[in-house]
N, C-alpha and C. Protein backbone atom coordinates (compact mmCIF):
# COMPACT_ATOMS: atom_id res chain seq x y z
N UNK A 1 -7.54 -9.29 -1.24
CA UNK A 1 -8.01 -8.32 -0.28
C UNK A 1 -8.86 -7.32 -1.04
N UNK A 2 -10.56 -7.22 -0.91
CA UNK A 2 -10.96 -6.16 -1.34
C UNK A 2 -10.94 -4.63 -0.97
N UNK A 3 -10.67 -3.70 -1.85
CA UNK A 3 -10.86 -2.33 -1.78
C UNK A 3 -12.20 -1.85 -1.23
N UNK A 4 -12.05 -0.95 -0.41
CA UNK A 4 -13.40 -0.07 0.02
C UNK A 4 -13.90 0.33 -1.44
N UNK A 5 -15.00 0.67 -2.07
CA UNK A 5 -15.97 0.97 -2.85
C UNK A 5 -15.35 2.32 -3.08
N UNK A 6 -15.20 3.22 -1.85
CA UNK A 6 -14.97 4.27 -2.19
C UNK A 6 -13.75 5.27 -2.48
N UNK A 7 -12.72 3.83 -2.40
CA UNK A 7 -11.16 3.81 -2.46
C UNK A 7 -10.96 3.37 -3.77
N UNK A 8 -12.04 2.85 -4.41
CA UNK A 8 -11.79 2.24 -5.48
C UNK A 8 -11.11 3.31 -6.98
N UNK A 9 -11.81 4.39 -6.98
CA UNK A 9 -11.12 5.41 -7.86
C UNK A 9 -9.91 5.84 -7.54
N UNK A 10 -8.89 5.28 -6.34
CA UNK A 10 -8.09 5.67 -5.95
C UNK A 10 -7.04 4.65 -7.22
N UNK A 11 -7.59 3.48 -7.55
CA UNK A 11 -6.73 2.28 -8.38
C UNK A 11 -7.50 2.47 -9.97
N UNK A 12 -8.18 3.47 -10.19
CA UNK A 12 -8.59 3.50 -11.41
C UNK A 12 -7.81 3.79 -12.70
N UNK A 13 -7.60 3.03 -13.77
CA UNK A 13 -6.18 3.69 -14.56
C UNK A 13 -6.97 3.57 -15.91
N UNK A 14 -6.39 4.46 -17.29
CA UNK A 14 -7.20 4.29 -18.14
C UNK A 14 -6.17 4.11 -19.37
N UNK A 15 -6.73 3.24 -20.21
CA UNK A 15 -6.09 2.57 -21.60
C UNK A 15 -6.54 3.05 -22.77
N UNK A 16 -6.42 2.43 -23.90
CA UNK A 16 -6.75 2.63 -24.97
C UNK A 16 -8.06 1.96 -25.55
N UNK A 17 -8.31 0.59 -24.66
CA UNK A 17 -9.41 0.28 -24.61
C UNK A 17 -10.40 0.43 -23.23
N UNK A 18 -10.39 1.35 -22.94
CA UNK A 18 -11.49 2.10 -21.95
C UNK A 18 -10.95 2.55 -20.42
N UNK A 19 -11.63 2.74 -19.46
CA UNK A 19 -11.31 2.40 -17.98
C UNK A 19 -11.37 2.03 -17.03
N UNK A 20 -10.46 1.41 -16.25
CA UNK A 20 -10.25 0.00 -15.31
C UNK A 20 -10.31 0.76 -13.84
N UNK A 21 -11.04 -0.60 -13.13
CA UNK A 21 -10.56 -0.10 -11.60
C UNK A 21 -10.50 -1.51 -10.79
N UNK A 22 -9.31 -1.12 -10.02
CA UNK A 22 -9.86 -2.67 -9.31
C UNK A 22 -10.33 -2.76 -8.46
N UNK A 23 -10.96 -3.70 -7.93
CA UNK A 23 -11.90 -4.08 -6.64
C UNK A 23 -11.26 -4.81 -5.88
N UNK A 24 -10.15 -5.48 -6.28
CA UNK A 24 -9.29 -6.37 -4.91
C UNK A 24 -7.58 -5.37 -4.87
N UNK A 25 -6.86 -5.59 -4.08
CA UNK A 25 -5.77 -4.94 -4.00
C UNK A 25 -4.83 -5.75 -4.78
N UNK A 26 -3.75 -5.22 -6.01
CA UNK A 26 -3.66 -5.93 -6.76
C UNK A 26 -1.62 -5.89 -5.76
N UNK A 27 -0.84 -7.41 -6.23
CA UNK A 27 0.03 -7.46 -5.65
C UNK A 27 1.37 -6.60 -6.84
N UNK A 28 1.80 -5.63 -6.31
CA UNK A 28 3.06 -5.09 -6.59
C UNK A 28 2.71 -3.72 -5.97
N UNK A 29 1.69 -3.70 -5.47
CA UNK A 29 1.59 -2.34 -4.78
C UNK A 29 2.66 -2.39 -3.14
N UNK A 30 2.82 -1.30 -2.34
CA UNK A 30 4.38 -1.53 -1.74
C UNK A 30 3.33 -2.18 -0.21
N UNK A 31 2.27 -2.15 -0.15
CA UNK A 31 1.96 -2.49 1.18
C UNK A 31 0.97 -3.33 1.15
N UNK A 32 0.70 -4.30 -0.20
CA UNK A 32 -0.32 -5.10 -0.20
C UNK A 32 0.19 -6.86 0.14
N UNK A 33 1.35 -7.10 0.04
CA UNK A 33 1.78 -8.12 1.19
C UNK A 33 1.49 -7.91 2.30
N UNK A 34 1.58 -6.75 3.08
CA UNK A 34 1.39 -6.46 4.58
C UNK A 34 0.10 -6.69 5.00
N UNK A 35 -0.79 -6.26 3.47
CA UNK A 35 -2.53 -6.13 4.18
C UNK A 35 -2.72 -7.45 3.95
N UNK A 36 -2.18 -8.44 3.09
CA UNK A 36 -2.55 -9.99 2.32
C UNK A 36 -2.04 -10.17 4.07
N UNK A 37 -1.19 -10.52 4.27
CA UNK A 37 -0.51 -10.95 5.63
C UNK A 37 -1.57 -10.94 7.08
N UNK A 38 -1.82 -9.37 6.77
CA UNK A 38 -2.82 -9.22 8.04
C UNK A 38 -4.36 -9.52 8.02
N UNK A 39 -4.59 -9.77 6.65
CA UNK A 39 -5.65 -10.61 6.57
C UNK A 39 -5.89 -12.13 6.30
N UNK A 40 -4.64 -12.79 6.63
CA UNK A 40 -4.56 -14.12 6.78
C UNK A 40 -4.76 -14.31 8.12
N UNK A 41 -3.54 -13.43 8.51
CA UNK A 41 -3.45 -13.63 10.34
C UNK A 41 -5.14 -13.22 11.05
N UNK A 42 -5.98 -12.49 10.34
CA UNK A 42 -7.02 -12.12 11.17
C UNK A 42 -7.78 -13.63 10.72
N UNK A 43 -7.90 -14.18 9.74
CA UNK A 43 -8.59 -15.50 9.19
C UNK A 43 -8.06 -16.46 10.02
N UNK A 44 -6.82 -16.47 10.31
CA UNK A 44 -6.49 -17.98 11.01
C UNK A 44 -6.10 -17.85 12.45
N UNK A 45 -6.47 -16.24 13.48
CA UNK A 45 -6.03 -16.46 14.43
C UNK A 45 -6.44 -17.45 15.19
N UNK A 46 -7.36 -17.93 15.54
CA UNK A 46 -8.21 -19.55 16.29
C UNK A 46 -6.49 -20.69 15.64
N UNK A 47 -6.40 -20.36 14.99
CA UNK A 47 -5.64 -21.92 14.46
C UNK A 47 -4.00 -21.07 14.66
N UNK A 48 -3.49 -20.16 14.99
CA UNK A 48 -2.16 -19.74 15.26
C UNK A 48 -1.38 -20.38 16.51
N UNK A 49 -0.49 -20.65 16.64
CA UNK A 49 0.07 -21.00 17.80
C UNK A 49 -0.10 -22.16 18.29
N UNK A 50 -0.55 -22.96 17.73
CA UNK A 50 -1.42 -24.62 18.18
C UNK A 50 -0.24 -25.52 17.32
């Protein structure tokens, strides 16, 4: 699931070798199953229930 552009400094973290941000929602965050989930279900609604 990608991050808005402008959400993206919201996941920015910094190391010893420089600083990171991510661009997709990474999984152990507490609500990124829910968004993975709801963006399956929006991909396969045509094929749900059949």
């Amino acid at each position: 699931v990608e991050l808005f552009v402008e959400d993206q400094h919201k996941m920015t973290f910094t190391t010893p070798w420089g600083t990171f941000a991510y661009r997709r929602m990474p999984f152990g965050l507490i609500n990124a199953r829910a968004m993975f989930q709801r963006a399956m279900d929006l991909s396969f609604r045509d094929l749900m229930g059949k």
